[in-house]
PDB file of N, CA and C in Angstrom:
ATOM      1  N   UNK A   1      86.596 106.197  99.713  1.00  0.00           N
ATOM      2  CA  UNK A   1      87.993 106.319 100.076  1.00  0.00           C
ATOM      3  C   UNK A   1      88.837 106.355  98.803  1.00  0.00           C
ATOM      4  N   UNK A   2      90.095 107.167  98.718  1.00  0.00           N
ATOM      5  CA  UNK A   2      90.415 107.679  97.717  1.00  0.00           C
ATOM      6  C   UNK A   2      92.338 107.309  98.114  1.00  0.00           C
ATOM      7  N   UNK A   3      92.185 106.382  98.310  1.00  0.00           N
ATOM      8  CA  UNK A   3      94.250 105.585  98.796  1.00  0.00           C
ATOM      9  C   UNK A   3      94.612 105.281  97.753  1.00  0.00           C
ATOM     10  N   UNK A   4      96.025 105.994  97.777  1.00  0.00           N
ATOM     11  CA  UNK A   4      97.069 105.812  97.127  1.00  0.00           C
ATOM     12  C   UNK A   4      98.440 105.462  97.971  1.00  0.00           C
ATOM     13  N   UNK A   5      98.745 104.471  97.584  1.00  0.00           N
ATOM     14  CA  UNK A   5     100.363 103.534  98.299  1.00  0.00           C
ATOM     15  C   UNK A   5     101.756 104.096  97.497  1.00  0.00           C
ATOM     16  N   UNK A   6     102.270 105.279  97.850  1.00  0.00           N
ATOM     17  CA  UNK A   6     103.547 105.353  97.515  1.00  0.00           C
ATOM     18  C   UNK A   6     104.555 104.253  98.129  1.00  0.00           C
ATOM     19  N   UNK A   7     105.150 103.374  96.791  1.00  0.00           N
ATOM     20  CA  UNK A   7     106.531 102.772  97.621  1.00  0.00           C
ATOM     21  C   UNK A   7     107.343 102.063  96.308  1.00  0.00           C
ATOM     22  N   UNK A   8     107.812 100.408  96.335  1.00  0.00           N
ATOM     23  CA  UNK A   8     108.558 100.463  95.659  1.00  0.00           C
ATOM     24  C   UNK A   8     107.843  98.394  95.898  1.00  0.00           C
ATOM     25  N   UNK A   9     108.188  98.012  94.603  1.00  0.00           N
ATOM     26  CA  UNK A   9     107.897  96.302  94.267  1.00  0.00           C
ATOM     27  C   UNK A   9     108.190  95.454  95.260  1.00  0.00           C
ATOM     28  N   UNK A  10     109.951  95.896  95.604  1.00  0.00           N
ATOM     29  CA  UNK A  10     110.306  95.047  96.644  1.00  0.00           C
ATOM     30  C   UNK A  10     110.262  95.153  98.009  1.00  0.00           C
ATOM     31  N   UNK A  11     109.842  96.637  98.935  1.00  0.00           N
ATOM     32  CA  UNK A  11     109.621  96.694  99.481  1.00  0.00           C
ATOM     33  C   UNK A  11     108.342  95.713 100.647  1.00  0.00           C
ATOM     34  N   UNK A  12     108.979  94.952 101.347  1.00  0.00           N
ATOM     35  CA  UNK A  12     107.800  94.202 102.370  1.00  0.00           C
ATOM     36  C   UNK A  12     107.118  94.822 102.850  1.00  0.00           C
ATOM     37  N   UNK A  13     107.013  95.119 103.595  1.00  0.00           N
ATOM     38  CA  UNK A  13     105.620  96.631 103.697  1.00  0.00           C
ATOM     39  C   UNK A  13     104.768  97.035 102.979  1.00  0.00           C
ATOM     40  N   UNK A  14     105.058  97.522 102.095  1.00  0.00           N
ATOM     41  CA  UNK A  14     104.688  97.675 101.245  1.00  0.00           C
ATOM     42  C   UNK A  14     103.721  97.135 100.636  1.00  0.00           C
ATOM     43  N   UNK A  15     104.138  95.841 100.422  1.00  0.00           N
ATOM     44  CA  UNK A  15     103.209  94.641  99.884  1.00  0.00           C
ATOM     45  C   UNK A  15     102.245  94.269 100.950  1.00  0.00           C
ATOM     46  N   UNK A  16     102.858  94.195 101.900  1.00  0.00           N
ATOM     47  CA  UNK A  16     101.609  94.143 103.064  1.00  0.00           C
ATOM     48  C   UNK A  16     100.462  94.730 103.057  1.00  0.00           C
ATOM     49  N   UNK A  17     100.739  96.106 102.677  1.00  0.00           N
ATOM     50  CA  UNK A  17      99.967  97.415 102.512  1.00  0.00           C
ATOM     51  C   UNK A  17      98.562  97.518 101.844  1.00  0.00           C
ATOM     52  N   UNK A  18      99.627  96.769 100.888  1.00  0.00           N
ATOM     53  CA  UNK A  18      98.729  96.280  99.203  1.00  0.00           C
ATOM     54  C   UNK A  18      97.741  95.372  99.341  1.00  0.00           C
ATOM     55  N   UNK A  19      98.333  94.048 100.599  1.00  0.00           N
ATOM     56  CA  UNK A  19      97.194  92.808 100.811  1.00  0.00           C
ATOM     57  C   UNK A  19      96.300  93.604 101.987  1.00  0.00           C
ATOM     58  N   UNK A  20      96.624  94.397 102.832  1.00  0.00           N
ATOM     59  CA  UNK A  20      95.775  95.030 103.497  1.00  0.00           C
ATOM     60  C   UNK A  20      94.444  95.622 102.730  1.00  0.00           C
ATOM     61  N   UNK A  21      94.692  96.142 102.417  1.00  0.00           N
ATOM     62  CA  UNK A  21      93.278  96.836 101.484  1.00  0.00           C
ATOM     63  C   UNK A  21      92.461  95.922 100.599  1.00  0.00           C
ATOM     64  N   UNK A  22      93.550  95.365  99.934  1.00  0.00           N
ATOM     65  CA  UNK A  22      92.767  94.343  98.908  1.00  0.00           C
ATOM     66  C   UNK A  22      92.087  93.164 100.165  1.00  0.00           C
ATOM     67  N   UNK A  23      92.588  93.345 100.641  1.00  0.00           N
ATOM     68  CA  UNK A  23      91.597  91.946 101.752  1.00  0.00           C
ATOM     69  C   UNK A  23      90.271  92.740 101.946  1.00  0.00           C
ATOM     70  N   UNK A  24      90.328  94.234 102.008  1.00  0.00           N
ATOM     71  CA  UNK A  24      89.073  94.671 102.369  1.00  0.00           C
ATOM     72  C   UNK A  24      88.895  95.069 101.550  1.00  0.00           C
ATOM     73  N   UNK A  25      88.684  95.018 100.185  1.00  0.00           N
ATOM     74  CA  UNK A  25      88.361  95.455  98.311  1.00  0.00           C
ATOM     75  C   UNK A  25      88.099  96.993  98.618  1.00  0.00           C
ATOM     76  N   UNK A  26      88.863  97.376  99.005  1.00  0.00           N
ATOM     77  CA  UNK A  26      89.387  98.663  98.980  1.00  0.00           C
ATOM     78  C   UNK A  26      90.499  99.118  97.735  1.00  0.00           C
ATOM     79  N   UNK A  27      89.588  99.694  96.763  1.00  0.00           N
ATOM     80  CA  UNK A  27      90.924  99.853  96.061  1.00  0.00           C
ATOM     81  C   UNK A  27      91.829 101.200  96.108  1.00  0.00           C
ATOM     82  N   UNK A  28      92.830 100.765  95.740  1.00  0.00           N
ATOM     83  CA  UNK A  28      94.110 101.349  95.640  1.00  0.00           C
ATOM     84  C   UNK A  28      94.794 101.911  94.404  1.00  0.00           C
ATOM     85  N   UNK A  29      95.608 103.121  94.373  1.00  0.00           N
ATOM     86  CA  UNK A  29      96.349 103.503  93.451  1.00  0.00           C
ATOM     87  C   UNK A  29      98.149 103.431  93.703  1.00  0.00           C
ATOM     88  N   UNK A  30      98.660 102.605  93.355  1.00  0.00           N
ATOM     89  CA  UNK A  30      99.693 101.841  93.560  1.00  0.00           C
ATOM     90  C   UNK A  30     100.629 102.893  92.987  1.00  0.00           C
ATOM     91  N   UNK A  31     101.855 103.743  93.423  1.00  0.00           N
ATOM     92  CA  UNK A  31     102.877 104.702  92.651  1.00  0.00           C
ATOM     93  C   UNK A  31     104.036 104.060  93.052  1.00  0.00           C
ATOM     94  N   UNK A  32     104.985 103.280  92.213  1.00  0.00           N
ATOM     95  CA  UNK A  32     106.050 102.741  92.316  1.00  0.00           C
ATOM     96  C   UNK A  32     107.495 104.309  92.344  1.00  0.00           C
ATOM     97  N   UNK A  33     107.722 104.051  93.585  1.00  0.00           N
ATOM     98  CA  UNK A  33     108.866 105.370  93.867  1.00  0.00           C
ATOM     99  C   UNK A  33     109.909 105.535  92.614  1.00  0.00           C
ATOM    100  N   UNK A  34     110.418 104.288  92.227  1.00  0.00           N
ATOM    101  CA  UNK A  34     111.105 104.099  91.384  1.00  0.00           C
ATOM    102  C   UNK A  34     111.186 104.748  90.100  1.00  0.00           C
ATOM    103  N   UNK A  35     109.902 104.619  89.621  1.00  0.00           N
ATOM    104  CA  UNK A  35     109.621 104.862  88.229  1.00  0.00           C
ATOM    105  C   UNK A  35     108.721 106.396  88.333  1.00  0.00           C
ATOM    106  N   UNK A  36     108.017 106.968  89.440  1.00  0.00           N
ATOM    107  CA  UNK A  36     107.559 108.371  89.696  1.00  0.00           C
ATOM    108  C   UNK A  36     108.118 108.843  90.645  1.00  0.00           C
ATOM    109  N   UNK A  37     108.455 109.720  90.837  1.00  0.00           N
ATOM    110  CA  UNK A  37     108.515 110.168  92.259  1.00  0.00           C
ATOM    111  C   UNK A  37     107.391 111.336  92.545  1.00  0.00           C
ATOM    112  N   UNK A  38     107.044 111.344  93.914  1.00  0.00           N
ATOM    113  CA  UNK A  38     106.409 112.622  94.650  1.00  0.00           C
ATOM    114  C   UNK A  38     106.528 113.592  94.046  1.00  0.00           C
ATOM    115  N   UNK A  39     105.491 114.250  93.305  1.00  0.00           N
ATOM    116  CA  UNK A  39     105.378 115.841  93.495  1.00  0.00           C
ATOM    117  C   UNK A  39     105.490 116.346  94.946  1.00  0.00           C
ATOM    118  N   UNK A  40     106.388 117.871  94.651  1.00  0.00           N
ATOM    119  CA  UNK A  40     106.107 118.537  95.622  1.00  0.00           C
ATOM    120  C   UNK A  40     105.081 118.479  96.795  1.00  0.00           C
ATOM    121  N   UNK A  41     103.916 118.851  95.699  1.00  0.00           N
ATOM    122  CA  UNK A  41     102.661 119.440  96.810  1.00  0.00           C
ATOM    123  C   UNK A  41     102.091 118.102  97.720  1.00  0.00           C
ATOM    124  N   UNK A  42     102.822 116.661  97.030  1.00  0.00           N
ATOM    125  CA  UNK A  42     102.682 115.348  97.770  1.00  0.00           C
ATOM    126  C   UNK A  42     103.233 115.071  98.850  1.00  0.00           C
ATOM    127  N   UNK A  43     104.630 115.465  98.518  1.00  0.00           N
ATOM    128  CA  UNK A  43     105.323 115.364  99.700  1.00  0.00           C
ATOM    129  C   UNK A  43     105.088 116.182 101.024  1.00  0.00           C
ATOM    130  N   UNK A  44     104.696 117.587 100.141  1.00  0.00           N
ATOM    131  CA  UNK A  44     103.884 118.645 101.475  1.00  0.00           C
ATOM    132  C   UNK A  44     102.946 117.555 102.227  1.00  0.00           C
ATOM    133  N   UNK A  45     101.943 117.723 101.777  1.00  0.00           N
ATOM    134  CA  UNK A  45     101.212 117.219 102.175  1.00  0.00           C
ATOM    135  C   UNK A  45     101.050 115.866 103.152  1.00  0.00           C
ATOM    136  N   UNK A  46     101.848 114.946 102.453  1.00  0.00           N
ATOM    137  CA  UNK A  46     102.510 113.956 103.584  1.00  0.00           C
ATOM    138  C   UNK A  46     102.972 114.362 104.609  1.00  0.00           C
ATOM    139  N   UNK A  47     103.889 115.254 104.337  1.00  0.00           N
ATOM    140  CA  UNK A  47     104.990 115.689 105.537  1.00  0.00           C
ATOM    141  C   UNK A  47     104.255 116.083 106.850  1.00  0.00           C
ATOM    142  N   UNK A  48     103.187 116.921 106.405  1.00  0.00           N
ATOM    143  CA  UNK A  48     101.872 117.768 107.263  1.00  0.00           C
ATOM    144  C   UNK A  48     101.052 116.898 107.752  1.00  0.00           C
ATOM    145  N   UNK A  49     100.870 115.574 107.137  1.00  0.00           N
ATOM    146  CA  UNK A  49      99.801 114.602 107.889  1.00  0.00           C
ATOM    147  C   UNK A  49     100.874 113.969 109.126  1.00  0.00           C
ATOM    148  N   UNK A  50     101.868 113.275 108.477  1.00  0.00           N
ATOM    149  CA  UNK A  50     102.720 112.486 109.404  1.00  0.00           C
ATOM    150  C   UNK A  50     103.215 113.041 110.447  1.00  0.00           C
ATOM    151  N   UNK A  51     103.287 114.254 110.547  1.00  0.00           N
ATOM    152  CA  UNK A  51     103.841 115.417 111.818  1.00  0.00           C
ATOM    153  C   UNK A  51     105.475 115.531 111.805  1.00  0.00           C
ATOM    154  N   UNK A  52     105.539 115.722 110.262  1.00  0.00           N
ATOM    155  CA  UNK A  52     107.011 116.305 110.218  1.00  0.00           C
ATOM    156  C   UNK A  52     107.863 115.822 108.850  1.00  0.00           C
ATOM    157  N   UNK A  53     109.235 116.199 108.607  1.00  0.00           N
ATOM    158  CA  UNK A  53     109.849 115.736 107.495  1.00  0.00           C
ATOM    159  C   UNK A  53     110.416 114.313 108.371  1.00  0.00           C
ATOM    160  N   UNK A  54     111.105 114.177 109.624  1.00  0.00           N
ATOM    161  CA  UNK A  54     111.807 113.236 110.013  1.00  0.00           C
ATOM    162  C   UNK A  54     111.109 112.441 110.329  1.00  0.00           C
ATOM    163  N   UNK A  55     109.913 112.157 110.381  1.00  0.00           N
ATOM    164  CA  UNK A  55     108.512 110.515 110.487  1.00  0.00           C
ATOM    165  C   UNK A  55     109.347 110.444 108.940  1.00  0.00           C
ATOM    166  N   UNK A  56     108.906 110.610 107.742  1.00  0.00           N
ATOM    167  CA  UNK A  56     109.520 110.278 106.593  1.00  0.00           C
ATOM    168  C   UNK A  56     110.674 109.307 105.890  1.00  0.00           C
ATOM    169  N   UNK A  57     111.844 109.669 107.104  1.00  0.00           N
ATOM    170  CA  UNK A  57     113.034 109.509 106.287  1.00  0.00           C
ATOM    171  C   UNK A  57     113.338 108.461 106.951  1.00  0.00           C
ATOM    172  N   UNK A  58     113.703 106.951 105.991  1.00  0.00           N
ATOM    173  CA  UNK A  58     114.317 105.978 106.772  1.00  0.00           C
ATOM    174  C   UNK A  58     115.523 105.486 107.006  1.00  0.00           C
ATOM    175  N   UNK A  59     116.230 105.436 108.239  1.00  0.00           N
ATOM    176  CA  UNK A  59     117.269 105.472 108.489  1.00  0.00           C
ATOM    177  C   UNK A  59     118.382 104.114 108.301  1.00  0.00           C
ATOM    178  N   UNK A  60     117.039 103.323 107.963  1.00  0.00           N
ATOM    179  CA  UNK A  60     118.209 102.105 107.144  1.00  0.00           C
ATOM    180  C   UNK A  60     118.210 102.035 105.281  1.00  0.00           C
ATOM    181  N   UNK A  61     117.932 103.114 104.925  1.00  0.00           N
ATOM    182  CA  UNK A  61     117.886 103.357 103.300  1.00  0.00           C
ATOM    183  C   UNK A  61     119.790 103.273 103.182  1.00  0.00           C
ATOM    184  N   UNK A  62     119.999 102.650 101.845  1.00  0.00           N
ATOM    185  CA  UNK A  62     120.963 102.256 101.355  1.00  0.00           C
ATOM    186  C   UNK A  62     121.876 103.442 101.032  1.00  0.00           C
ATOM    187  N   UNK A  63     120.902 104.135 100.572  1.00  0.00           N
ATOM    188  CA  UNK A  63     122.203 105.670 100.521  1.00  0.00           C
ATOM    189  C   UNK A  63     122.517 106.572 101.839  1.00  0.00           C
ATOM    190  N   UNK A  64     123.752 105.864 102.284  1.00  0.00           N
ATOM    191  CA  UNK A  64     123.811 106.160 103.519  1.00  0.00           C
ATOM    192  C   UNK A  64     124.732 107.478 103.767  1.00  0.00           C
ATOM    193  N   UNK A  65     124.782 107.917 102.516  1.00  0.00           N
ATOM    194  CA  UNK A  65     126.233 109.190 102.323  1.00  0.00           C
ATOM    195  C   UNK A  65     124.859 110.420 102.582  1.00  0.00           C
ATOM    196  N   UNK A  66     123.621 110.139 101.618  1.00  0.00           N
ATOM    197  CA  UNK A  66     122.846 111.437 101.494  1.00  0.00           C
ATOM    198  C   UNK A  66     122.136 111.040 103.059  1.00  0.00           C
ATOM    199  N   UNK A  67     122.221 109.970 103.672  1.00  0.00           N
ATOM    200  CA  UNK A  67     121.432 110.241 104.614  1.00  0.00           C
ATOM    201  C   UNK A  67     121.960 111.016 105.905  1.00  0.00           C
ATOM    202  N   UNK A  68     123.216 110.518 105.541  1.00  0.00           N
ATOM    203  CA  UNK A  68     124.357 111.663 106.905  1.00  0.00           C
ATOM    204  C   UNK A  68     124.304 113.053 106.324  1.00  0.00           C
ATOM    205  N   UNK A  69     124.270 113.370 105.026  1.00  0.00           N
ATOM    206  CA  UNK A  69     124.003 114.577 105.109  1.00  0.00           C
ATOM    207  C   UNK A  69     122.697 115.334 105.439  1.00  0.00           C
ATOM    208  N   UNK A  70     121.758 114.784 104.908  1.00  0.00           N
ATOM    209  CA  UNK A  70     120.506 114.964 105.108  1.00  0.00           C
ATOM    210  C   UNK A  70     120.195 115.476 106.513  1.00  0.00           C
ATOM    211  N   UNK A  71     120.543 114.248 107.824  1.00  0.00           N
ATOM    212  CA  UNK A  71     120.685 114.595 108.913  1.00  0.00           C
ATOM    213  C   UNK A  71     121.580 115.737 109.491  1.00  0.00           C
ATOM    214  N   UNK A  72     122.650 116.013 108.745  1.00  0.00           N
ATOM    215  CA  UNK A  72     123.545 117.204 109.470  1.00  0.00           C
ATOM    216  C   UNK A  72     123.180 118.838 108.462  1.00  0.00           C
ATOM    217  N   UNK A  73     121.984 118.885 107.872  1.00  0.00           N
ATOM    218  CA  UNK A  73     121.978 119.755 106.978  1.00  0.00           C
ATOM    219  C   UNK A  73     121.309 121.028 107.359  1.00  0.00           C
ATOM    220  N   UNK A  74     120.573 122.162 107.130  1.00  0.00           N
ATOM    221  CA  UNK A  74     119.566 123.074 108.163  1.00  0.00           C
ATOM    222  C   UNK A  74     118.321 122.028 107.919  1.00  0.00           C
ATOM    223  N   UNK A  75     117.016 122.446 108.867  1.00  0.00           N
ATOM    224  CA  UNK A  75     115.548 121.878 108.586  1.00  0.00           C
ATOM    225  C   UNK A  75     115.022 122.299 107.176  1.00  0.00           C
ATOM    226  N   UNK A  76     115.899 123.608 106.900  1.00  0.00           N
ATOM    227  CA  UNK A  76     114.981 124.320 105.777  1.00  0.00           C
ATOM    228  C   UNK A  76     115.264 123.847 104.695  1.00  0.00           C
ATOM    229  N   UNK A  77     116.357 123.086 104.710  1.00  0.00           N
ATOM    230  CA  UNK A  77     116.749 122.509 103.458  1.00  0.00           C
ATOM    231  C   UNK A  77     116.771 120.957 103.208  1.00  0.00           C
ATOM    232  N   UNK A  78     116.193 120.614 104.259  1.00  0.00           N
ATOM    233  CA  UNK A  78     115.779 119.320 104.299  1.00  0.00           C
ATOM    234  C   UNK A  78     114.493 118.575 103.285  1.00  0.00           C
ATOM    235  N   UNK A  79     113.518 119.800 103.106  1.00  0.00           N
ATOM    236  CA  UNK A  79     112.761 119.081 101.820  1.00  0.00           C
ATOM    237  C   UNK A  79     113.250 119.658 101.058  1.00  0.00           C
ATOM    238  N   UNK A  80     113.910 120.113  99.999  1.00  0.00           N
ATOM    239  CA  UNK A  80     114.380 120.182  98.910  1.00  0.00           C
ATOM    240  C   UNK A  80     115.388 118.568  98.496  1.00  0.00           C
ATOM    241  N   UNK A  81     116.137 118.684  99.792  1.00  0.00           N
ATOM    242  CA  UNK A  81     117.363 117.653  99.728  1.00  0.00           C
ATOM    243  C   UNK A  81     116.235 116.235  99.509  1.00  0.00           C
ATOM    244  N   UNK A  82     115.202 116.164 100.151  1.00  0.00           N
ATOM    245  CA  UNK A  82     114.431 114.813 100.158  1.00  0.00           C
ATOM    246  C   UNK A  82     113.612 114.547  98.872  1.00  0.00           C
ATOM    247  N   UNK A  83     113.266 115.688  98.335  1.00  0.00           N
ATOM    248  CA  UNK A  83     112.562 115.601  97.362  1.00  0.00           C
ATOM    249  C   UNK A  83     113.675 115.609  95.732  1.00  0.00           C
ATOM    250  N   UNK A  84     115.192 115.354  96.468  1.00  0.00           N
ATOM    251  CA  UNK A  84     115.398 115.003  95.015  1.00  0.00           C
ATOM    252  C   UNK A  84     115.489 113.359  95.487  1.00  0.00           C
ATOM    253  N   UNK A  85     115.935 113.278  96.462  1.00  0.00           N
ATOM    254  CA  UNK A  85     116.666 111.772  96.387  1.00  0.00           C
ATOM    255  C   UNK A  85     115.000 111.158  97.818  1.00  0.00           C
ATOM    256  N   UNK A  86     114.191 110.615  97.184  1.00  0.00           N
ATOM    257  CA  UNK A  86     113.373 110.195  97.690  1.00  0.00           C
ATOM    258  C   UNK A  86     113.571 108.535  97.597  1.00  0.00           C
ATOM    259  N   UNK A  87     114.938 108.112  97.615  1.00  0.00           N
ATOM    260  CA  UNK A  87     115.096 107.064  97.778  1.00  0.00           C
ATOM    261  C   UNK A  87     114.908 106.688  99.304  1.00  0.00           C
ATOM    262  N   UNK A  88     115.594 107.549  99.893  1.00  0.00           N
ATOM    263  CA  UNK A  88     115.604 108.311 101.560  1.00  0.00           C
ATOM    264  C   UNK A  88     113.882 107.726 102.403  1.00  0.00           C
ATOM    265  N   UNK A  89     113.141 108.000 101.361  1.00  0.00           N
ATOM    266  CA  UNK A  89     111.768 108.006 101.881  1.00  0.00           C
ATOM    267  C   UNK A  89     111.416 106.581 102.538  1.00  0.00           C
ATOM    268  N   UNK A  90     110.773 106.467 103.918  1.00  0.00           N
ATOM    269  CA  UNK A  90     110.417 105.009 104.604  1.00  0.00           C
ATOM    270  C   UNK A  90     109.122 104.746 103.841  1.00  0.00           C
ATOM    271  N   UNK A  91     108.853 103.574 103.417  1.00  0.00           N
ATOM    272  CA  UNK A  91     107.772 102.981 102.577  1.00  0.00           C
ATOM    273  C   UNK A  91     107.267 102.110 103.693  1.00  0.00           C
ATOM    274  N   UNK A  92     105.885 102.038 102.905  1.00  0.00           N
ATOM    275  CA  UNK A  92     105.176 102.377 102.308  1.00  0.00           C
ATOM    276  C   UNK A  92     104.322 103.628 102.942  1.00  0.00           C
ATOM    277  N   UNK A  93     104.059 104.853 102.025  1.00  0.00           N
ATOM    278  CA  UNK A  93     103.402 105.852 102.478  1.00  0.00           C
ATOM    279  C   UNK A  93     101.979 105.877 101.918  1.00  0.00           C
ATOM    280  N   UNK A  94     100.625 105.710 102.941  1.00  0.00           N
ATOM    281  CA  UNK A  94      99.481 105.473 102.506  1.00  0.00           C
ATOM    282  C   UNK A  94      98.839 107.287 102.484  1.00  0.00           C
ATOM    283  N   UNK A  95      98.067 107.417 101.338  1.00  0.00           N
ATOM    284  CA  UNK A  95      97.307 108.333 101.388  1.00  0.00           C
ATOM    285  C   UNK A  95      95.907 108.019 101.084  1.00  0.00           C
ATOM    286  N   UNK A  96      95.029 109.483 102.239  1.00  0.00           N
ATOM    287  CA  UNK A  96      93.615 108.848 101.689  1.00  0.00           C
ATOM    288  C   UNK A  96      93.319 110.332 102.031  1.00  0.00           C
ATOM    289  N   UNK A  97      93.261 110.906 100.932  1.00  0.00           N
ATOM    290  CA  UNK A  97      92.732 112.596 101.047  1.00  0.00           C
ATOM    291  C   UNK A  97      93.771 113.124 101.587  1.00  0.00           C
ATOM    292  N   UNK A  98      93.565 114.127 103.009  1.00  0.00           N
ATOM    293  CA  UNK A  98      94.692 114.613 103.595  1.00  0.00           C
ATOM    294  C   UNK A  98      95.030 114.027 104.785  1.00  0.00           C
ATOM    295  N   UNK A  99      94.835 112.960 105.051  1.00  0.00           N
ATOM    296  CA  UNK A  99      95.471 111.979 106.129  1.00  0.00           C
ATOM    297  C   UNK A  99      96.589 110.907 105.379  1.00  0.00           C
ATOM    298  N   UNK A 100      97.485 110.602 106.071  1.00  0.00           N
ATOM    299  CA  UNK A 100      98.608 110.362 105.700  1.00  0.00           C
ATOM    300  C   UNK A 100      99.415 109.114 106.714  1.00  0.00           C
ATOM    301  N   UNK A 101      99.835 108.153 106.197  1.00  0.00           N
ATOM    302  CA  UNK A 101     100.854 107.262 107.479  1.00  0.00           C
ATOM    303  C   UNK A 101     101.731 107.016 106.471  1.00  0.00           C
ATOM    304  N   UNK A 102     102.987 106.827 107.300  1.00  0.00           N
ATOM    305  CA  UNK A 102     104.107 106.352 106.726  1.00  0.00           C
ATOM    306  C   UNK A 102     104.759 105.025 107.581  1.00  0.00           C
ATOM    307  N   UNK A 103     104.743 103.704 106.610  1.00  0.00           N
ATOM    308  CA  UNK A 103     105.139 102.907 107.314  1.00  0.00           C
ATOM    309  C   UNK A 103     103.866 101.622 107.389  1.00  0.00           C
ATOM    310  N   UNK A 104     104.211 100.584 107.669  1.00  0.00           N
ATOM    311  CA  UNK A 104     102.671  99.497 108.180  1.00  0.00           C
ATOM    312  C   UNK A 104     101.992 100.239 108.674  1.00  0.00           C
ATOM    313  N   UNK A 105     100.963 100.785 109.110  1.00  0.00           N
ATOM    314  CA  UNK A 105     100.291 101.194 109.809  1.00  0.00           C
ATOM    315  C   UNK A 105      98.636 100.809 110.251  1.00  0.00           C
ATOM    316  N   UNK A 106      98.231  99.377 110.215  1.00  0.00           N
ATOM    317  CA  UNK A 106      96.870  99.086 110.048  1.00  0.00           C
ATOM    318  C   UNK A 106      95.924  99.368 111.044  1.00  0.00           C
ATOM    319  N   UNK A 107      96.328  99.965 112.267  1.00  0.00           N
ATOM    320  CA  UNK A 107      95.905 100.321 113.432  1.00  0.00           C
ATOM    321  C   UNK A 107      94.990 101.712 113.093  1.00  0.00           C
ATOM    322  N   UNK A 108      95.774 102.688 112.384  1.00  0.00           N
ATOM    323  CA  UNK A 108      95.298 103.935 111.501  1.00  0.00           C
ATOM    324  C   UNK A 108      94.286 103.398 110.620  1.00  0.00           C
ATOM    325  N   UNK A 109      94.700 102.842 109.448  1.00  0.00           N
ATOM    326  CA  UNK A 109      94.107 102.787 108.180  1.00  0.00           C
ATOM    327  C   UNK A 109      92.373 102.413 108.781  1.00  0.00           C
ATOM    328  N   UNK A 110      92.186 101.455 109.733  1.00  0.00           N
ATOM    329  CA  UNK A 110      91.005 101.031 109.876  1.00  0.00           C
ATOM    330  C   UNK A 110      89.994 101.691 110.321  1.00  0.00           C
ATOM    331  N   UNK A 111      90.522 102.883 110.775  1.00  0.00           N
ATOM    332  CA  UNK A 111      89.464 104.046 111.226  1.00  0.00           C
ATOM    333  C   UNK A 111      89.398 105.194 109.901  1.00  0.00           C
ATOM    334  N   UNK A 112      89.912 104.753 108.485  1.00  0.00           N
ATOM    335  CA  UNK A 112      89.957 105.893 107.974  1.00  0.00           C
ATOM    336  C   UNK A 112      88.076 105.206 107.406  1.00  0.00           C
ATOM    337  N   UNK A 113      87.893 106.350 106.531  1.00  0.00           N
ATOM    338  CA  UNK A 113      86.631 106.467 106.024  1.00  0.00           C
ATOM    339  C   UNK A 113      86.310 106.954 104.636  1.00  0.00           C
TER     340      UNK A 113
END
């Protein structure tokens, strides 16, 4: 298994995420949002596992100006707009190859392989 945890230090989830795996010495590649953000072809790729751009975007994120726009904007321009300001993004996003969850999700993770 090949997981990587996009999110951010303070995020709770997140950290959950982190004791999830490590309880099962599963290791992990930890990308702090903060200090990297998503490539493109990452965010594709997420977007395509989770079944969409709007699983993604969380609606209690602090920038609440880009998130009203975000929401009133076309679809087509919705990943460009996300992929600058990926503050927007709901954490923690687990990857393991091309399967993808966004959010706690340990119900998923335990069937991955």
């Amino acid at each position: 298994m090949n997981v990587q945890i996009f999110g951010t230090i303070k995020c709770f989830d997140t950290k959950k995420a982190q004791r999830y795996f490590k309880e099962r010495n599963i290791k992990v590649q930890f990308i702090n949002l903060k200090e990297k953000a998503m490539s493109k072809g990452e965010l594709t790729s997420v977007i395509q596992a989770a079944g969409g751009i709007d699983q993604l975007i969380d609606p209690k994120a602090k920038d609440q100006d880009t998130l009203a726009l975000l929401k009133h904007i076309a679809q087509e321009d919705k990943f460009d707009k996300l992929l600058e300001n990926q503050q927007l993004l709901r954490t923690p996003i687990v990857r393991n190859g091309k399967q993808a969850t966004v959010g706690y999700q340990p119900d998923i993770w335990k069937n991955w392989k």
